[in-house]
C-alpha atoms as a PDB file:
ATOM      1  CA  UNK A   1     -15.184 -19.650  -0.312  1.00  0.00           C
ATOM      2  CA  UNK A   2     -16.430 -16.921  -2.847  1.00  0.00           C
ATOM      3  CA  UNK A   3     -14.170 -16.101  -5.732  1.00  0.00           C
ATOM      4  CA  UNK A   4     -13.644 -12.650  -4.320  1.00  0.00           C
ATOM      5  CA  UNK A   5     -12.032 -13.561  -1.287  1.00  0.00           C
ATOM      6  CA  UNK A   6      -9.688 -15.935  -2.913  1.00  0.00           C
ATOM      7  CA  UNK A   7      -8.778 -13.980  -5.906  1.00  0.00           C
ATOM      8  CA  UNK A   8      -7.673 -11.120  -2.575  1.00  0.00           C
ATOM      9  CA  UNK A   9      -5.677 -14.136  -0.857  1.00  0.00           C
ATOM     10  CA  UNK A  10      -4.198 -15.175  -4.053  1.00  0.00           C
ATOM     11  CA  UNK A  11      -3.210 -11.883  -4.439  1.00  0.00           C
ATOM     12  CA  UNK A  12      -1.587 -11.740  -0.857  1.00  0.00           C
ATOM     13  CA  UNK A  13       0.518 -14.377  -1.476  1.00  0.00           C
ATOM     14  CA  UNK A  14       1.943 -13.407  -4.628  1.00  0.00           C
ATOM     15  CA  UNK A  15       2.653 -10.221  -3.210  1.00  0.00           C
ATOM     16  CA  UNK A  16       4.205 -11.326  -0.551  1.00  0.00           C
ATOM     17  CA  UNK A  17       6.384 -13.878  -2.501  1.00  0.00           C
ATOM     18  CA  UNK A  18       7.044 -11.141  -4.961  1.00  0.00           C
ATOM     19  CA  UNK A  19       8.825  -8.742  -3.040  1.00  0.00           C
ATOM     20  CA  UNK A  20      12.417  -8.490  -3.324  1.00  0.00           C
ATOM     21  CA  UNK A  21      12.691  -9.663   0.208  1.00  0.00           C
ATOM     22  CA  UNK A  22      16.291 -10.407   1.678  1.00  0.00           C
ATOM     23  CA  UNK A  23      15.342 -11.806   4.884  1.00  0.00           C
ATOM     24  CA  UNK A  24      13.651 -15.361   4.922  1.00  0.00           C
ATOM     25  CA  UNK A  25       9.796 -14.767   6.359  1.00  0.00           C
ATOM     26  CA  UNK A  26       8.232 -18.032   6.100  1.00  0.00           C
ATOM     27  CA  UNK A  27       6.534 -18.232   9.573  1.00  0.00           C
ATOM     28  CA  UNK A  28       5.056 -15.147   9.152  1.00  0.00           C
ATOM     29  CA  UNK A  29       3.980 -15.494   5.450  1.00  0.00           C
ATOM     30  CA  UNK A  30       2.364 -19.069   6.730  1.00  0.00           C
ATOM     31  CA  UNK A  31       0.847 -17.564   9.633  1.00  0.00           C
ATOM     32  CA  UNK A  32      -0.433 -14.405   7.919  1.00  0.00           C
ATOM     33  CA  UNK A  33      -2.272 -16.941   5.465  1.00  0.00           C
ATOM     34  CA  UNK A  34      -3.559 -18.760   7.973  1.00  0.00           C
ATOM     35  CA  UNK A  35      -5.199 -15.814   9.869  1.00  0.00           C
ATOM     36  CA  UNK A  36      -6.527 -14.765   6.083  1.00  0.00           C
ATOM     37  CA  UNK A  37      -8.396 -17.862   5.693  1.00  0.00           C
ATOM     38  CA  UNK A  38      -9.538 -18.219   8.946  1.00  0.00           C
ATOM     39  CA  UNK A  39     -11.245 -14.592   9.164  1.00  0.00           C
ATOM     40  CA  UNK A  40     -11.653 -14.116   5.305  1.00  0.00           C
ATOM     41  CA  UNK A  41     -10.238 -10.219   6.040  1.00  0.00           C
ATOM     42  CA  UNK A  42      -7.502  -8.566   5.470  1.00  0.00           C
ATOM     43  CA  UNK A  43      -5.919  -7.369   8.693  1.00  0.00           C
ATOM     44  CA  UNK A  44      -5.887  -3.744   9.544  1.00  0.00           C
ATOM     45  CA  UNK A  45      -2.658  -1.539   9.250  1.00  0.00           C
ATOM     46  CA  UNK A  46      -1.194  -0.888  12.851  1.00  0.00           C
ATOM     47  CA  UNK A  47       1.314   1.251  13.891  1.00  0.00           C
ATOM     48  CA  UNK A  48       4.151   0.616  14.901  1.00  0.00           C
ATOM     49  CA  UNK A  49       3.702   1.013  18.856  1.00  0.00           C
ATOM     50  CA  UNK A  50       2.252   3.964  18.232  1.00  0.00           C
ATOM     51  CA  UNK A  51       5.228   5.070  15.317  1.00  0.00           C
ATOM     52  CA  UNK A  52       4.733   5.604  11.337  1.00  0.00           C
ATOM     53  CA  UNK A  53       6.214   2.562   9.354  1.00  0.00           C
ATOM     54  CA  UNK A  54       9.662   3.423   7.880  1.00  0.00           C
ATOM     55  CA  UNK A  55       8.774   2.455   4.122  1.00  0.00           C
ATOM     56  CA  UNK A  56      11.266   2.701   1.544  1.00  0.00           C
ATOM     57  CA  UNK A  57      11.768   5.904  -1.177  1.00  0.00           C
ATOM     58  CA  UNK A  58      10.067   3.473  -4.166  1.00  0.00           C
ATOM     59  CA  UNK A  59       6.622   2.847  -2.393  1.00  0.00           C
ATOM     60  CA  UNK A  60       6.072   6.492  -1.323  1.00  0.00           C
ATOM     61  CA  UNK A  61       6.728   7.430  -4.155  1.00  0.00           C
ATOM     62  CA  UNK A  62       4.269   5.006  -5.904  1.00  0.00           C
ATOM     63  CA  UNK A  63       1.647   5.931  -3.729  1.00  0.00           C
ATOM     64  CA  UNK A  64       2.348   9.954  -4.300  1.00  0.00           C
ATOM     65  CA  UNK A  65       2.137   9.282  -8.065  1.00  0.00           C
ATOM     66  CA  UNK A  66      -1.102   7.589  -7.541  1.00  0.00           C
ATOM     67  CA  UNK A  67      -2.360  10.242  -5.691  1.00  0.00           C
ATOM     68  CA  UNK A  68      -1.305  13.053  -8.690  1.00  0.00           C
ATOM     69  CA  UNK A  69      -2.905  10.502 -11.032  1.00  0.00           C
ATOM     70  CA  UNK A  70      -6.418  10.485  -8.749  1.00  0.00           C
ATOM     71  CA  UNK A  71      -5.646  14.702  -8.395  1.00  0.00           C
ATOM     72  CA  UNK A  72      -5.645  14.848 -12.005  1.00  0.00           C
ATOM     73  CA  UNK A  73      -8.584  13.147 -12.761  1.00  0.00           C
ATOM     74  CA  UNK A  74     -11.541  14.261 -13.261  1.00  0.00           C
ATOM     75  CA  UNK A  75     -15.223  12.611 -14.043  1.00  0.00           C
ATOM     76  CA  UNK A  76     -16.344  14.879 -16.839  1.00  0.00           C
ATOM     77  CA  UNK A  77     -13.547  14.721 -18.747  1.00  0.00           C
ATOM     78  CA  UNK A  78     -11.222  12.000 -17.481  1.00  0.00           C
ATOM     79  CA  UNK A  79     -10.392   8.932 -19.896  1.00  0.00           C
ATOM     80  CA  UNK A  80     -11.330   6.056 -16.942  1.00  0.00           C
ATOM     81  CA  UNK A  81      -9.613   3.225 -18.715  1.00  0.00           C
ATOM     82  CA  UNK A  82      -6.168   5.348 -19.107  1.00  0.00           C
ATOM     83  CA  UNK A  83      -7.005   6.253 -15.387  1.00  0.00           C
ATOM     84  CA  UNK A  84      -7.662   2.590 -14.048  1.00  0.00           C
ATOM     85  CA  UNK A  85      -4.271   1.439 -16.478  1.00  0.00           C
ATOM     86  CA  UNK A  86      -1.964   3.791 -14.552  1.00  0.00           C
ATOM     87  CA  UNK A  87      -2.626   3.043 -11.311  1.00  0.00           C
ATOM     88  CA  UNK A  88      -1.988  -0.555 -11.836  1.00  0.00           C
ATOM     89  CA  UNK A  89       1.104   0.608 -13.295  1.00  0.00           C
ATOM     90  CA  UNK A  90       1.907   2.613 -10.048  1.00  0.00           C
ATOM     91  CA  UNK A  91       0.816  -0.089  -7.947  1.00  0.00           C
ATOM     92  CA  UNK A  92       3.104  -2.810 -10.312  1.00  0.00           C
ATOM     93  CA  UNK A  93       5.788  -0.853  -9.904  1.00  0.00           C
ATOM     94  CA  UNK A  94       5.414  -0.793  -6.290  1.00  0.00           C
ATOM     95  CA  UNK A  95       5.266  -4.280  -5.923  1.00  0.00           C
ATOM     96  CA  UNK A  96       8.244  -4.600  -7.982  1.00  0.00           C
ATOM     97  CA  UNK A  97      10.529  -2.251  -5.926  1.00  0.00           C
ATOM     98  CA  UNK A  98       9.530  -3.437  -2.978  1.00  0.00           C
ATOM     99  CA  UNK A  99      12.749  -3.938  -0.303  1.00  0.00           C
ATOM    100  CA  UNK A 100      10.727  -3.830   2.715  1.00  0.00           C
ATOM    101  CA  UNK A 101      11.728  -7.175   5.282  1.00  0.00           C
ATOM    102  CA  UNK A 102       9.865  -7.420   8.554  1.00  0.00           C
ATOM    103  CA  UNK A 103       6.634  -6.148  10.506  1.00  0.00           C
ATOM    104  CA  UNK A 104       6.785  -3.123   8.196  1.00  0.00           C
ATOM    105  CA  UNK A 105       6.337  -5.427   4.940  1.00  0.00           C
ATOM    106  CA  UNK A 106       3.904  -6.647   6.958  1.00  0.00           C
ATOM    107  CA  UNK A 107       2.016  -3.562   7.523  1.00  0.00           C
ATOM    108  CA  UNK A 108       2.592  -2.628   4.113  1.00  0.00           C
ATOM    109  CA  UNK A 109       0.580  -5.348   2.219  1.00  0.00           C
ATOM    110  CA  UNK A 110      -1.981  -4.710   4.606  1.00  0.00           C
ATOM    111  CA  UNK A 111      -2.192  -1.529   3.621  1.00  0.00           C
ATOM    112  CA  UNK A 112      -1.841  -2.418   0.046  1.00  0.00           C
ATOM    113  CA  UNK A 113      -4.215  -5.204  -0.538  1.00  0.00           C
ATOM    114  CA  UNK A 114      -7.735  -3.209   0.220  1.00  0.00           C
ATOM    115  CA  UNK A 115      -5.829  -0.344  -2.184  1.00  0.00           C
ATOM    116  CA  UNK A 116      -5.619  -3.414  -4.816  1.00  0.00           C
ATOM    117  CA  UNK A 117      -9.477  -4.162  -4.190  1.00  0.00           C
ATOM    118  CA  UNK A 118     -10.174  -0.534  -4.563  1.00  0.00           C
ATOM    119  CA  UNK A 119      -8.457  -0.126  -8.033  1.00  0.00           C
ATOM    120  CA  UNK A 120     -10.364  -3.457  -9.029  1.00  0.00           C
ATOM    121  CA  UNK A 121     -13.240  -1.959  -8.386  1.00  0.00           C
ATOM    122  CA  UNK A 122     -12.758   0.990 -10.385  1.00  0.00           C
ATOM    123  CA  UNK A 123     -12.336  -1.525 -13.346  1.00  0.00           C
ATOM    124  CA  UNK A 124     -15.749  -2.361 -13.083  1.00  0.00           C
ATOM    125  CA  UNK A 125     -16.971   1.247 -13.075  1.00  0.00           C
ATOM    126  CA  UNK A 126     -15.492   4.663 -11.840  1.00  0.00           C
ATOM    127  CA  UNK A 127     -17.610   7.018  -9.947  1.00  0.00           C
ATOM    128  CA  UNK A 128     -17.176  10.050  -8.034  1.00  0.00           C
ATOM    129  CA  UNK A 129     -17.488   7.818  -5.007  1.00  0.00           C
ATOM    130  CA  UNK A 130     -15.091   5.269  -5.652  1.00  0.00           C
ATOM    131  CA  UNK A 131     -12.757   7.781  -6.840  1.00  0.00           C
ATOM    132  CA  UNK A 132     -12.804   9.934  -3.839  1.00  0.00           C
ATOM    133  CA  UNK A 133     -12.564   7.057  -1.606  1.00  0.00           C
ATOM    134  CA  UNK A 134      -9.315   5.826  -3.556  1.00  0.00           C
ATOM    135  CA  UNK A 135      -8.473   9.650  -2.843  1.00  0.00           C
ATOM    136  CA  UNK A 136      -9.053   8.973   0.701  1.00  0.00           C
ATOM    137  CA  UNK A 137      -7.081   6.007   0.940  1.00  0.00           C
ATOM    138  CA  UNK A 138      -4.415   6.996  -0.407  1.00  0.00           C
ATOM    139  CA  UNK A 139      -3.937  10.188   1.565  1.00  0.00           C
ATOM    140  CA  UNK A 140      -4.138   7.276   4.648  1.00  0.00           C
ATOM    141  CA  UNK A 141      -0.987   5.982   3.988  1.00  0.00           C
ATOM    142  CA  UNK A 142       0.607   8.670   5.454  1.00  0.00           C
ATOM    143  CA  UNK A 143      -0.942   8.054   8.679  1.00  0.00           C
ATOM    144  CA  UNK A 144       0.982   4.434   8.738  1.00  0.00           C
ATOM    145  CA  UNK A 145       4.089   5.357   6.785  1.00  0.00           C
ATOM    146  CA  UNK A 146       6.700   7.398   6.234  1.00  0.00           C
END
């Protein structure tokens, strides 16, 4: 298995662990794993039978900061490292508010993983590309959530 894929699963795992969850989700945490490993892929954010995701106040808000942090930015002018640092900080914090129990945790770190690899990525360089996609992305979540 290539170090990418495990450093996202190890990821996945200590996310899910992570969050202040108050219901116990074992099955699902094993089970999510399992499917993980077996497809080396994060699964896609669903709906909820066709319904946004009820999220709580603290992750909408992290992901509206992130978005005024990628508005802000700019490639000409824009300090990348101070760029790359708060977004981690946004996505931290996220991770560390996180109340979310059920199939909309669920959802949520399937949304949130790919976002991780995304920010990763903009470690190793920023570009207009990368930057817009992030921009992209982010705008998403409001197509699962609410």
């Amino acid at each position: 298995m290539n170090t990418g894929v495990k450093w996202v699963m190890m990821l996945g795992i200590i996310g899910m662990l992570s969050c202040n969850q108050k219901e116990s989700q074992k099955g699902t945490d094993e089970k999510t794993v399992i499917e993980q490993e077996d497809a080396f892929q994060i699964p896609a954010v669903s709906l909820n039978s066709g319904k946004l995701w009820e999220a709580n106040a603290a992750t909408t808000e992290g992901i509206k900061n992130m978005q005024e942090v990628m508005a802000a930015y700019t490639i000409e002018t824009g300090d990348a490292e101070k760029l790359v640092a708060d977004l981690k900080a946004e996505f931290a914090m996220i991770f560390k508010k996180c109340t979310m129990t059920g199939e909309a945790h669920d959802q949520l770190h399937n949304y949130l993983l790919p976002l991780k690899t995304r920010i990763d990525n903009l470690s190793e360089e920023v570009t207009a590309e990368n930057t817009a996609d992030i921009k992209t992305y982010l705008n998403d979540y409001f197509n699962y959530f609410q």
